[in-house]
C-alpha atoms as a PDB file:
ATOM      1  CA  UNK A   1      -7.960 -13.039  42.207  1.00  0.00           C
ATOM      2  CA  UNK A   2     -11.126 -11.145  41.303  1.00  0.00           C
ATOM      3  CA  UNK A   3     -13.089 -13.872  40.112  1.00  0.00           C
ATOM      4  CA  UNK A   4     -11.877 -15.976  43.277  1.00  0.00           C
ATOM      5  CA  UNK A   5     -12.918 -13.241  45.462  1.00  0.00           C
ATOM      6  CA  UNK A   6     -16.484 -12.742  43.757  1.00  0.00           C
ATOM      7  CA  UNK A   7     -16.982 -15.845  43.867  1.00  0.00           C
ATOM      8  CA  UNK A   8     -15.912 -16.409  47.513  1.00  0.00           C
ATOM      9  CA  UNK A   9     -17.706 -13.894  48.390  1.00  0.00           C
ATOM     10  CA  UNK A  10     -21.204 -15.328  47.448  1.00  0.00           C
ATOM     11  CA  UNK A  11     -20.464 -18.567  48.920  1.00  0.00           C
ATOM     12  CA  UNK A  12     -19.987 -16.767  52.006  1.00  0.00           C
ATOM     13  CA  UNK A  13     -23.270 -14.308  51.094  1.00  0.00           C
ATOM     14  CA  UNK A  14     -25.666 -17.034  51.151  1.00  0.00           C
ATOM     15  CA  UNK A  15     -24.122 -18.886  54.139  1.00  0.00           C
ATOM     16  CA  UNK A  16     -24.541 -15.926  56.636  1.00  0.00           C
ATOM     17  CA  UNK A  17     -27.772 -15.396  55.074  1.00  0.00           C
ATOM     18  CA  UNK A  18     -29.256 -19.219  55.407  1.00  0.00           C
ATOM     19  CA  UNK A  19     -27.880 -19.243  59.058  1.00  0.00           C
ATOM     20  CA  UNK A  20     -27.926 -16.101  60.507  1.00  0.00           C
ATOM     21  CA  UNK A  21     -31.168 -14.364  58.700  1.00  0.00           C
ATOM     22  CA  UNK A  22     -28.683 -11.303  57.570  1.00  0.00           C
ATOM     23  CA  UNK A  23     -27.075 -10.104  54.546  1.00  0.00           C
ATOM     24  CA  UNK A  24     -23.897  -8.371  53.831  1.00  0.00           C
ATOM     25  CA  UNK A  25     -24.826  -5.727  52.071  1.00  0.00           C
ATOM     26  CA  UNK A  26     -25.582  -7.157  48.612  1.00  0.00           C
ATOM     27  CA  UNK A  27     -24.132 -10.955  47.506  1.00  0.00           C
ATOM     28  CA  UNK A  28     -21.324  -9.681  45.051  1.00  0.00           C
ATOM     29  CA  UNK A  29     -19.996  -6.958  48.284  1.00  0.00           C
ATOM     30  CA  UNK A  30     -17.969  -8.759  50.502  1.00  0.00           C
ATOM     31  CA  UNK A  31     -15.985 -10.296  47.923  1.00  0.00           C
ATOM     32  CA  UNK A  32     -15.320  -6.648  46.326  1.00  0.00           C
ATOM     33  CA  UNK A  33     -14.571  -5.518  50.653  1.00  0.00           C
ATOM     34  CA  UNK A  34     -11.870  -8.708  50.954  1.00  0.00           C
ATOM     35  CA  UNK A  35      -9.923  -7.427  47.802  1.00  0.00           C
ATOM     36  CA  UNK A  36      -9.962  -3.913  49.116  1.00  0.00           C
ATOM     37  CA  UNK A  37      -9.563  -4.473  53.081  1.00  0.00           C
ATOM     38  CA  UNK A  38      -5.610  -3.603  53.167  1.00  0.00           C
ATOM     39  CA  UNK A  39      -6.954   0.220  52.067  1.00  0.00           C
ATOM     40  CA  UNK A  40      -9.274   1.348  55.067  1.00  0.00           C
ATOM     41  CA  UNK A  41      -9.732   4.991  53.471  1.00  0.00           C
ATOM     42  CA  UNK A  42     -11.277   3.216  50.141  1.00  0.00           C
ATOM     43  CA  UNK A  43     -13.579   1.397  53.180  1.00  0.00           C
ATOM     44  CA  UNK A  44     -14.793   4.668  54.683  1.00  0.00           C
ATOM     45  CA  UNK A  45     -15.114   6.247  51.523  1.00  0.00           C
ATOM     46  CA  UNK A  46     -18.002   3.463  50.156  1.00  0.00           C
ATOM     47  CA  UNK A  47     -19.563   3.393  53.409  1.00  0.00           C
ATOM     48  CA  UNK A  48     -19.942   7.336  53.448  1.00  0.00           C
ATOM     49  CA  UNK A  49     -21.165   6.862  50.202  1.00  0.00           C
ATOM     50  CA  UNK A  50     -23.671   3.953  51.055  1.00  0.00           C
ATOM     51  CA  UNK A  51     -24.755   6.182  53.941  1.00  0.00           C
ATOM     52  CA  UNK A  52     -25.058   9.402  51.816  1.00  0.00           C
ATOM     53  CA  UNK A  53     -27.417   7.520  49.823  1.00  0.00           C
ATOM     54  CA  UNK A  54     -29.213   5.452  52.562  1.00  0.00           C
ATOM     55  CA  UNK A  55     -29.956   9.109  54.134  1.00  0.00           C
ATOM     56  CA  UNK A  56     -31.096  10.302  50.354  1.00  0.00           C
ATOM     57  CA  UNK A  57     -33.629   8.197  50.023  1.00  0.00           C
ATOM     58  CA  UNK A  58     -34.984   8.284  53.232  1.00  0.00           C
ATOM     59  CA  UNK A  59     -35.291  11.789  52.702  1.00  0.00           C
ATOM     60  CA  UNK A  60     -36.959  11.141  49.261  1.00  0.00           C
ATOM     61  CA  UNK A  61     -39.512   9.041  50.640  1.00  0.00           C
ATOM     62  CA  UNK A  62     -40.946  11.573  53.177  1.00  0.00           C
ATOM     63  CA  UNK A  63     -42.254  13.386  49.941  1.00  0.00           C
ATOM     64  CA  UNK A  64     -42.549  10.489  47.143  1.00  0.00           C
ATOM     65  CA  UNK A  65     -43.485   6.831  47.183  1.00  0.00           C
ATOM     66  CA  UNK A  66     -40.625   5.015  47.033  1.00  0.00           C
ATOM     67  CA  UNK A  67     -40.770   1.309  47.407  1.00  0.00           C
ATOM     68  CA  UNK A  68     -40.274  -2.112  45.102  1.00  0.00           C
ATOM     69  CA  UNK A  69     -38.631  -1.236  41.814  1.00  0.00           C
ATOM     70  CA  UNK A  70     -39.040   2.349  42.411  1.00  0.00           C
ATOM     71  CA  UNK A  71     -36.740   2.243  45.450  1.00  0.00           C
ATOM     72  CA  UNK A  72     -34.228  -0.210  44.253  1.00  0.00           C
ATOM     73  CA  UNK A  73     -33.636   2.195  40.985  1.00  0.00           C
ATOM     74  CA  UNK A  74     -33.085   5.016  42.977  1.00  0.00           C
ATOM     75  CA  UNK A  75     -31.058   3.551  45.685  1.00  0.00           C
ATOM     76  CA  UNK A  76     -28.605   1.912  42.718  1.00  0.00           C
ATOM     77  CA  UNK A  77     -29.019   5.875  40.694  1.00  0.00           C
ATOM     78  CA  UNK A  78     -27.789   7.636  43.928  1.00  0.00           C
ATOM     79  CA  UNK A  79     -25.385   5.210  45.118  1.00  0.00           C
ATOM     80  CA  UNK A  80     -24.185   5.523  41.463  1.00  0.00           C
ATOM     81  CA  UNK A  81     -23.882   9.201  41.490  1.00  0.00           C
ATOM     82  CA  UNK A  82     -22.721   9.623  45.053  1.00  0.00           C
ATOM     83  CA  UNK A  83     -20.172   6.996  44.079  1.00  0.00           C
ATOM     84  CA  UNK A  84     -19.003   8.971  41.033  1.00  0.00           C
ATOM     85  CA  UNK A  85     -18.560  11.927  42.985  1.00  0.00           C
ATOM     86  CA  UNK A  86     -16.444  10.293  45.611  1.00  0.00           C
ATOM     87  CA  UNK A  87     -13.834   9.459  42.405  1.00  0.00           C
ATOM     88  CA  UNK A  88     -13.931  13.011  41.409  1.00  0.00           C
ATOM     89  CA  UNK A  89     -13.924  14.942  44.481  1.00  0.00           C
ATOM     90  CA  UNK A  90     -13.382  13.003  47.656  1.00  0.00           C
ATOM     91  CA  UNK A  91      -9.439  12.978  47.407  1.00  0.00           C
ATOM     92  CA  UNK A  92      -6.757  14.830  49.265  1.00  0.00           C
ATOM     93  CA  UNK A  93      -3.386  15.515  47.396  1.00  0.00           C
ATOM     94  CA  UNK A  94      -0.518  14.572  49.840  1.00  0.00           C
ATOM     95  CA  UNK A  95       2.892  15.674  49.691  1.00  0.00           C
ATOM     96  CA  UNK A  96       5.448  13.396  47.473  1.00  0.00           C
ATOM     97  CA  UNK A  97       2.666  12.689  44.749  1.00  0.00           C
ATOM     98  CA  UNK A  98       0.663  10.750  47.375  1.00  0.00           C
ATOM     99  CA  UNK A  99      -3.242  10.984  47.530  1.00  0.00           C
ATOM    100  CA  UNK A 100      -5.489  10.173  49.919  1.00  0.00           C
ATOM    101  CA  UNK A 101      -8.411   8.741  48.474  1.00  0.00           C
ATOM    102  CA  UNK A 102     -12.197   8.201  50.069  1.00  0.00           C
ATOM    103  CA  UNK A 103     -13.179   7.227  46.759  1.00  0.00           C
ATOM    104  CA  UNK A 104     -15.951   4.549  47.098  1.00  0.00           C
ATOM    105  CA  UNK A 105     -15.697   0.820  45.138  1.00  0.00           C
ATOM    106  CA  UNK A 106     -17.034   0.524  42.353  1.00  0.00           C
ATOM    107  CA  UNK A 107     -20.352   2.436  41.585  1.00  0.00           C
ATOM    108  CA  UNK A 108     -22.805  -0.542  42.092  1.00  0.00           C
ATOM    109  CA  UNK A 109     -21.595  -1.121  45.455  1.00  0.00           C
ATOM    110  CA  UNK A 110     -22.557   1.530  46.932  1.00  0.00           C
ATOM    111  CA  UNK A 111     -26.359   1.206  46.137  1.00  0.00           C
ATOM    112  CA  UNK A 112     -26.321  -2.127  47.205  1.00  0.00           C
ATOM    113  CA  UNK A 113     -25.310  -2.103  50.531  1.00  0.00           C
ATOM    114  CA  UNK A 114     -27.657   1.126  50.951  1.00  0.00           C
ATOM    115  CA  UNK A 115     -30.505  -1.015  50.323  1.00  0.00           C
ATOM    116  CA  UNK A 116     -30.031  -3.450  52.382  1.00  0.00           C
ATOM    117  CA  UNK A 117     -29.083  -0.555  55.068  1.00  0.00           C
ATOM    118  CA  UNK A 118     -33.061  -0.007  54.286  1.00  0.00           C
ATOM    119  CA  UNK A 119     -33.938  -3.344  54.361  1.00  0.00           C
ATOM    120  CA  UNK A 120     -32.392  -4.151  58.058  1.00  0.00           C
ATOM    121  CA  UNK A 121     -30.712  -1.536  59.289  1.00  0.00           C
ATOM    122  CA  UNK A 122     -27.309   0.412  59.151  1.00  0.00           C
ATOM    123  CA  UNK A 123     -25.386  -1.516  62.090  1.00  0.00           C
ATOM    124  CA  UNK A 124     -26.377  -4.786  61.534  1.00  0.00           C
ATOM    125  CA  UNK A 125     -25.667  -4.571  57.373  1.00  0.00           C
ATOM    126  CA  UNK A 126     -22.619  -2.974  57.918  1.00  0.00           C
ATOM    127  CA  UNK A 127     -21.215  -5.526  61.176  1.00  0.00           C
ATOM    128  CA  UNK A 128     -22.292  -8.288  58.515  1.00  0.00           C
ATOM    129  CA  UNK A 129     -20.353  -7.085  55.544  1.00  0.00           C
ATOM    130  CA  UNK A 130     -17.107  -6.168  57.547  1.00  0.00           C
ATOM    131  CA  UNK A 131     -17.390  -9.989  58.906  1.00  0.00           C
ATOM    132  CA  UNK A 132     -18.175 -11.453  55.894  1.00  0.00           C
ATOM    133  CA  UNK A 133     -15.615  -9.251  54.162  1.00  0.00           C
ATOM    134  CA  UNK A 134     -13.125 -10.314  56.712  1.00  0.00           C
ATOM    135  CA  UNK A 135     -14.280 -14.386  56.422  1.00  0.00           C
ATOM    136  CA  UNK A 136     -13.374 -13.944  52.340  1.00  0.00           C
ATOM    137  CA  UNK A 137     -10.317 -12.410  52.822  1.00  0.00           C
ATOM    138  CA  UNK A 138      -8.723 -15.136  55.352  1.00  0.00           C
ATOM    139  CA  UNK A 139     -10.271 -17.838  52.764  1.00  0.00           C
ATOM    140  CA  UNK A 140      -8.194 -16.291  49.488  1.00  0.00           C
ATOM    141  CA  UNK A 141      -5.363 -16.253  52.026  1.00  0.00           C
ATOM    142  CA  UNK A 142      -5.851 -20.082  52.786  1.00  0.00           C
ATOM    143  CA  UNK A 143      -6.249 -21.318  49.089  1.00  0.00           C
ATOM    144  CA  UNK A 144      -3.598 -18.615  48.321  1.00  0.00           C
ATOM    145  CA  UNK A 145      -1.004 -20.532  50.457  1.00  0.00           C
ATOM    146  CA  UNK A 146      -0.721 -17.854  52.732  1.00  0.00           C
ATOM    147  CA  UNK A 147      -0.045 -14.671  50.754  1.00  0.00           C
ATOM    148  CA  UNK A 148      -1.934 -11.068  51.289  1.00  0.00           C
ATOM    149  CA  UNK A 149      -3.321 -10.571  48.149  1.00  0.00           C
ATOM    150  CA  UNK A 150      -2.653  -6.828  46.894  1.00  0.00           C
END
C-alpha cells in the first residue's frame, strides 16, 4: 500500500498546489501522513520535529546566510538529525511492554515540511498537509473497497 499511497499522495500534491497556490509540506508527505494517520502520537512527533527544525534555522539565519541550496541542505541535515533523535529518545515506556512513541516519519520528512513551513508559513503548510493527508487516506480507502489500511 506504500507505493499506492506515494503515489496518491502526489496526485493529490500537485492538485492542491495547481488550484489552491499551497503545498503540503513536500509532494512525497501526505502520502507518508495517510499511511500513518491511525497513530496521532507518530503525527505530533514529525510535526515537533518539523517545527524543531523550522525554529533551527530561523535561528541560524539571524547569524549566517542561509538561503537557495544552502538552506534546503540544512533544513533536510536538521530535520534529519532532529528526526533521528526523536527514534532514539522521544519514547515513553508504558506498562505491559507498551511504548509511547513521538518518533517522527521517516527522516526526510521532517525537513521537508520545515521548508515549506519557511516557504509559506507554519499554519497554512501544516492545515494543507493534514487535508491533503486526510484526502489520500479516504482515496486508498475507496480503491481499497473500504478497508482501513494498517
Amino acid at each position: 500500500m506504500m507505493v499506492e499511497s506515494v503515489g496518491l499522495g502526489l496526485v493529490v500534491s500537485i492538485i492542491f498546489s495547481e488550484t489552491l497556490g499551497l503545498a503540503a509540506g513536500g509532494m512525497v508527505v501526505p502520502g507518508y501522513m495517510a499511511l500513518i494517520i491511525h497513530q496521532p502520537l507518530r503525527i505530533i512527533g514529525t510535526i515537533i520535529v518539523s517545527l524543531m527544525t523550522f525554529f533551527t534555522i530561523k535561528l541560524l539565519s539571524n547569524y549566517i546566510f542561509i538561503y537557495g541550496r544552502r538552506r534546503t541542505v540544512l533544513v533536510i541535515l536538521f530535520g534529519f538529525l532532529f528526526g533521528w533523535l526523536s527514534r532514539n529518545f522521544f519514547t515513553i515506556p508504558l506498562p505491559g511492554g507498551h511504548v509511547m512513541e513521538f518518533q517522527a516519519v521517516g527522516f526526510i520528512i521532517p525537513g521537508l515540511i520545515a521548508n515549506w513551513m519557511e516557504r509559506q508559513g507554519v499554519i497554512q503548510t501544516l492545515s494543507t498537509m493534514v487535508v491533503a493527508a486526510v484526502v489520500v487516506r479516504l482515496l486508498l480507502m475507496i480503491f481499497s473497497g473500504g478497508q482501513v489500511i494498517a
